[in-house]
N, C-alpha and C. Protein backbone atom coordinates (compact mmCIF):
# COMPACT_ATOMS: atom_id res chain seq x y z
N UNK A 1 -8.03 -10.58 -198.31
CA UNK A 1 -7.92 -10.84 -196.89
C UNK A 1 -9.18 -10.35 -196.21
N UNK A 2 -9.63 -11.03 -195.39
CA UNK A 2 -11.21 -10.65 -194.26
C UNK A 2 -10.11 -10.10 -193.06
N UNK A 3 -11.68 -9.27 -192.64
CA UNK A 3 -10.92 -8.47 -191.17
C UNK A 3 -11.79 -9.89 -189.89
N UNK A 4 -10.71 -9.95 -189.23
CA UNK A 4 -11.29 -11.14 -188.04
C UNK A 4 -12.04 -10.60 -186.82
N UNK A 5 -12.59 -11.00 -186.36
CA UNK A 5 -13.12 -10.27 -185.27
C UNK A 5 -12.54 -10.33 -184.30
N UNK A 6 -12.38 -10.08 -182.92
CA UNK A 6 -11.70 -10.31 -181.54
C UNK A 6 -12.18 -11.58 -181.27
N UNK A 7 -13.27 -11.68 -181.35
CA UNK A 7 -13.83 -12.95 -180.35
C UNK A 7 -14.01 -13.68 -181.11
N UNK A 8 -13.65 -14.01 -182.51
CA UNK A 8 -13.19 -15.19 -183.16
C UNK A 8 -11.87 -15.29 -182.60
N UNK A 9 -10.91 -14.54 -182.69
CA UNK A 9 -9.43 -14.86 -182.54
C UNK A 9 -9.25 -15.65 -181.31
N UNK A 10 -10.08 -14.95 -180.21
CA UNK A 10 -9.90 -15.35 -179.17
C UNK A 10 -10.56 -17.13 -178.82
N UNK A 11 -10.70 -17.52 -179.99
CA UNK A 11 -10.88 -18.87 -179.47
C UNK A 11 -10.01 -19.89 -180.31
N UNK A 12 -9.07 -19.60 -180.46
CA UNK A 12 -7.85 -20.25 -181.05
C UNK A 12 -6.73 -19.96 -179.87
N UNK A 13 -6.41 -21.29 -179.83
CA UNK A 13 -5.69 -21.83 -178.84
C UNK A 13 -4.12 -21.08 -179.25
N UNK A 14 -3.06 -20.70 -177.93
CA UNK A 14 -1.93 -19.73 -178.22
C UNK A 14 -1.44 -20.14 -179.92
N UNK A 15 -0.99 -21.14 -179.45
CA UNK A 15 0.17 -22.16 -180.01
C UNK A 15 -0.66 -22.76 -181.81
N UNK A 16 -1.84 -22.50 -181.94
CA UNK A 16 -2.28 -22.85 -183.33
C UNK A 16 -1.73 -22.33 -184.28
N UNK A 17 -1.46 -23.26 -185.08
CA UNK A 17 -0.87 -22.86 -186.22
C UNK A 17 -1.51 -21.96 -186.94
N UNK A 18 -2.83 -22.26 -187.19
CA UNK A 18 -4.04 -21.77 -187.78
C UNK A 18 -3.78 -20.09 -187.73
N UNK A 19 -3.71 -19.92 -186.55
CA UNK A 19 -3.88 -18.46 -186.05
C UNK A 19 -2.25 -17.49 -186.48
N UNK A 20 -1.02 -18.43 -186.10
CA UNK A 20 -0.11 -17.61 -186.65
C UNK A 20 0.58 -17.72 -187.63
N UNK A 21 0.45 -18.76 -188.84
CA UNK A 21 0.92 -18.82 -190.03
C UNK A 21 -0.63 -18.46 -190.96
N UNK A 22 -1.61 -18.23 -191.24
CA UNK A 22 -2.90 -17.47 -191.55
C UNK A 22 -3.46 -16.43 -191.17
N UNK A 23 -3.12 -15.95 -189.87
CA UNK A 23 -3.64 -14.42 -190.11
C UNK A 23 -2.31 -13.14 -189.79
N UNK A 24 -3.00 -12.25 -190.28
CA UNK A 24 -1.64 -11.06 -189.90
C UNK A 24 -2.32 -9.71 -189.42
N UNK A 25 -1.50 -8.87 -188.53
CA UNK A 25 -2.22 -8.14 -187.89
C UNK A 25 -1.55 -7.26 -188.48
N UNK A 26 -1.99 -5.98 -188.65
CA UNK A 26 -1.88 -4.86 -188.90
C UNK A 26 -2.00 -3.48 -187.65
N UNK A 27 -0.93 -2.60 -187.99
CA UNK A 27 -1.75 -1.53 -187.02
C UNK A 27 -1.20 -0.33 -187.60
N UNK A 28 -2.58 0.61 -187.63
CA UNK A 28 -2.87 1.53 -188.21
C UNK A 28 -3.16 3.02 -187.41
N UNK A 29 -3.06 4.42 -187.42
CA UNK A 29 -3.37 5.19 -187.23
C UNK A 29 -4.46 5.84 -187.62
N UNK A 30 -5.73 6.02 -187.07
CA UNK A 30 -6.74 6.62 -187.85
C UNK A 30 -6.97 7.72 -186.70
N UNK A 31 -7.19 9.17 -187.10
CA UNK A 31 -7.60 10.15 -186.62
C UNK A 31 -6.78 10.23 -184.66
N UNK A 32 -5.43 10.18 -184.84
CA UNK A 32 -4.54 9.84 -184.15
C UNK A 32 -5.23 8.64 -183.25
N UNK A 33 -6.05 8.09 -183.65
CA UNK A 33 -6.39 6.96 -182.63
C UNK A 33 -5.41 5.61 -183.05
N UNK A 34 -4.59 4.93 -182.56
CA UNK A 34 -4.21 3.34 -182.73
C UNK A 34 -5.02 2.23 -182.87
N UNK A 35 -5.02 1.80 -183.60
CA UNK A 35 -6.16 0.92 -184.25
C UNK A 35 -5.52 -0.57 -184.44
N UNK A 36 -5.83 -1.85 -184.39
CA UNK A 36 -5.23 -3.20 -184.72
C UNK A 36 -6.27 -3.62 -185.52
N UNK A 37 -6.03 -4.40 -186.50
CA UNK A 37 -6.49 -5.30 -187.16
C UNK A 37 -6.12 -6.32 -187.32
N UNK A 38 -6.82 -7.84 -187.45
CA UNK A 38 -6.12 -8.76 -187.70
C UNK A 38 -7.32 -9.39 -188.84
N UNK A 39 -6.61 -10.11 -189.61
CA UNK A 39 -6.90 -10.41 -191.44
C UNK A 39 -6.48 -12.00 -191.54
N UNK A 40 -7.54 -12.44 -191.97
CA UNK A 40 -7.10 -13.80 -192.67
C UNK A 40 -6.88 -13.85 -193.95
N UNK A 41 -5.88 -14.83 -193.65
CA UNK A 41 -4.55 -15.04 -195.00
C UNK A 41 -5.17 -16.05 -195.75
N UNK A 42 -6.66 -16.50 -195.27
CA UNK A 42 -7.30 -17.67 -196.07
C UNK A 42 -7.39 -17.70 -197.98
N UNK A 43 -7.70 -16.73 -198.28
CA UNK A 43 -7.46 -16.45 -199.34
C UNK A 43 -7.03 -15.21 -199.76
N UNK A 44 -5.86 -15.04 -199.73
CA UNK A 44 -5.00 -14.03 -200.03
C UNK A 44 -4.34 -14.68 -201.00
N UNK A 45 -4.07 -13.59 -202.35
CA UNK A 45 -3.15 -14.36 -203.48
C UNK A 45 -2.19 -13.22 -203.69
N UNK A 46 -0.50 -14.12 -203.21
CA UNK A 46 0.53 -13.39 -203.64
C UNK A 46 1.23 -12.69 -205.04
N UNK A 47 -0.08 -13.10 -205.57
CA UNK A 47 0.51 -12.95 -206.92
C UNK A 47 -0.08 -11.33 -207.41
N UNK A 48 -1.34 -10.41 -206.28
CA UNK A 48 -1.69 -9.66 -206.59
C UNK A 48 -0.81 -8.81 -205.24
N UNK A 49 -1.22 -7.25 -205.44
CA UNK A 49 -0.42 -6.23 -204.75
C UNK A 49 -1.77 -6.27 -203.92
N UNK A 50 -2.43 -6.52 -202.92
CA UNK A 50 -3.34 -6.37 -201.67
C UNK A 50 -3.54 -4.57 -201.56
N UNK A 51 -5.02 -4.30 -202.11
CA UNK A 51 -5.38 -2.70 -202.12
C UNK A 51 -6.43 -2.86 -202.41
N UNK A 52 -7.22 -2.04 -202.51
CA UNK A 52 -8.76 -2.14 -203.34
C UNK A 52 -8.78 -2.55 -204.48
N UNK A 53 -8.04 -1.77 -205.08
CA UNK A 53 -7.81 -2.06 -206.76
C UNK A 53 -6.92 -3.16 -207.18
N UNK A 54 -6.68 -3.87 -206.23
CA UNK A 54 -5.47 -4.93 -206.95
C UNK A 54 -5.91 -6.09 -208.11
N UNK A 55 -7.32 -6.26 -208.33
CA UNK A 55 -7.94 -6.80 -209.24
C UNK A 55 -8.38 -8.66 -208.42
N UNK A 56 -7.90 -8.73 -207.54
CA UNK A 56 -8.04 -9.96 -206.99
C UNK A 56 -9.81 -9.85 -206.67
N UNK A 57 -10.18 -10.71 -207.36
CA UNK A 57 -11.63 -10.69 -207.07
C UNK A 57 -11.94 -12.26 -206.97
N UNK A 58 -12.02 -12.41 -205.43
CA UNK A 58 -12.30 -14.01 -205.11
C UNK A 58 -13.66 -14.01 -204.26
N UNK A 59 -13.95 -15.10 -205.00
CA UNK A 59 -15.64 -15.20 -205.10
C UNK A 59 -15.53 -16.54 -204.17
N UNK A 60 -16.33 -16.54 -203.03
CA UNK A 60 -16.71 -17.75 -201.78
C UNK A 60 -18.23 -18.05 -201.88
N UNK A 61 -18.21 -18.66 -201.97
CA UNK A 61 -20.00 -19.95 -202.04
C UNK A 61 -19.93 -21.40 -201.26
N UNK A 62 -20.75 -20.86 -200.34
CA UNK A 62 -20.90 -22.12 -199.53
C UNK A 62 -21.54 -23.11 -200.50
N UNK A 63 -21.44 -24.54 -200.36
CA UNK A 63 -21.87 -25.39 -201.15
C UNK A 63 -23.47 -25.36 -200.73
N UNK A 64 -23.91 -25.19 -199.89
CA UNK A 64 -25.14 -24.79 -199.14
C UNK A 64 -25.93 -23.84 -200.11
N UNK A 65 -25.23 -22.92 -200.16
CA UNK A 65 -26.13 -21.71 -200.93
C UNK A 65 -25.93 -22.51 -203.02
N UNK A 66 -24.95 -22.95 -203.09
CA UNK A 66 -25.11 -23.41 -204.68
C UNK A 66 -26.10 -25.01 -204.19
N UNK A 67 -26.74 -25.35 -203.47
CA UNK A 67 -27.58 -26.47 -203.38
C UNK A 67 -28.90 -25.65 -203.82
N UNK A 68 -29.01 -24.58 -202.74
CA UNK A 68 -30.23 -23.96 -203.02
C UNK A 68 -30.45 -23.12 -203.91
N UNK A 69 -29.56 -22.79 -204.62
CA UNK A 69 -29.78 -22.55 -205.71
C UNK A 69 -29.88 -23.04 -206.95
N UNK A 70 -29.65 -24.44 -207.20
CA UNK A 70 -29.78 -25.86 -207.96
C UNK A 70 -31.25 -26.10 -207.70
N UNK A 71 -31.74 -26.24 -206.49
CA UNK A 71 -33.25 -26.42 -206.18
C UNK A 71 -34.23 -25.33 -206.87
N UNK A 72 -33.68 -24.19 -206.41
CA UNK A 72 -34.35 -23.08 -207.05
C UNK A 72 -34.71 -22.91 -208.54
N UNK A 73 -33.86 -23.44 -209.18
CA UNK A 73 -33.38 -23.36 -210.35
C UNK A 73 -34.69 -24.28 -211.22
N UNK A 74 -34.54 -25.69 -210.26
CA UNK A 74 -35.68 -26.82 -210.73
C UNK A 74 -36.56 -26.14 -210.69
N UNK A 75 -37.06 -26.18 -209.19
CA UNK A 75 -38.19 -25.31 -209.20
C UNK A 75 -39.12 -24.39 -209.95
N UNK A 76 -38.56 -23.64 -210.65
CA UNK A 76 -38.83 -22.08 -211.12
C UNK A 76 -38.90 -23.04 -212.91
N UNK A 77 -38.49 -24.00 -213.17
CA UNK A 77 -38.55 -25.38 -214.73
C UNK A 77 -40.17 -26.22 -214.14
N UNK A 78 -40.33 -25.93 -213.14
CA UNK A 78 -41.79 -26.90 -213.03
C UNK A 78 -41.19 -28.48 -212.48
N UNK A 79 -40.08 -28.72 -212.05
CA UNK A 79 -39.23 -29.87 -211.69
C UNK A 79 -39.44 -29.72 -210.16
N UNK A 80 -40.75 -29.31 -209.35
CA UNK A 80 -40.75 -29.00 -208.01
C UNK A 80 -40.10 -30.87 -207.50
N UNK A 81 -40.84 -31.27 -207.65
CA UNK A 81 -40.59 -32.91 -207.08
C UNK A 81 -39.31 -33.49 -207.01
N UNK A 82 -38.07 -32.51 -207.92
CA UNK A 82 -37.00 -32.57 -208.02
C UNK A 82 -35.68 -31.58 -207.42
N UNK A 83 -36.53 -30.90 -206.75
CA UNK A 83 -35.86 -29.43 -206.36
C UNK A 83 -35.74 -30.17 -204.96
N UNK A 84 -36.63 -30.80 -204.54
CA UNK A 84 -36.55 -31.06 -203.01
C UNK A 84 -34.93 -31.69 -202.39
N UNK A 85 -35.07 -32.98 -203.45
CA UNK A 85 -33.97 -33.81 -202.39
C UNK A 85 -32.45 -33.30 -202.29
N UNK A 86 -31.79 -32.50 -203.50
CA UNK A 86 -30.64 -31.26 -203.19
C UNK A 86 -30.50 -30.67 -201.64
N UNK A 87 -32.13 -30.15 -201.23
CA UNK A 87 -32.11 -28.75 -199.97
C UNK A 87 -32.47 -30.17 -199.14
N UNK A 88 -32.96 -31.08 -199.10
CA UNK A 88 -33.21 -31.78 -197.79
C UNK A 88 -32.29 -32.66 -197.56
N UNK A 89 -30.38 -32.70 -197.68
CA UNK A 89 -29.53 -33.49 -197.13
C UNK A 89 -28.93 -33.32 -195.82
């Protein structure tokens, strides 16, 4: 689960689904202060216990960053002439 920011939340309309079947808020006590959090459920897997250690290790890659790194890849083979048209779509 990601922690959301305020002023992301705040631009989701009341009534979106998005906002209340995907994220969940939490509230916490830290150093008697009251604290809220709110967490997207985007990739959350029920199948692990949600902690540090729960072993869920989910890996996100924009298709963006695996382009440029396909280019890179040519590149660094001497395939410069081929690295280009991947990063320039």
């Amino acid at each position: 689960m990601g922690n959301m920011e305020p002023y992301t939340i705040e631009k989701f309309e009341e009534n979106d689904k998005r906002l209340t079947e995907l994220t969940r808020e939490v509230e916490f006590e830290n150093l008697g202060i009251l604290d809220t959090h709110i967490y997207s459920l985007k990739y959350y897997d029920p199948s692990t216990i949600f902690n540090a250690i729960s072993g869920s290790n989910t890996i996100v890659l924009r298709y963006a960053d695996v382009q440029l790194m396909y280019a890179e890849a040519l590149n660094e083979n001497g395939k410069t002439d081929q690295a280009y048209p991947p990063i320039m779509k």
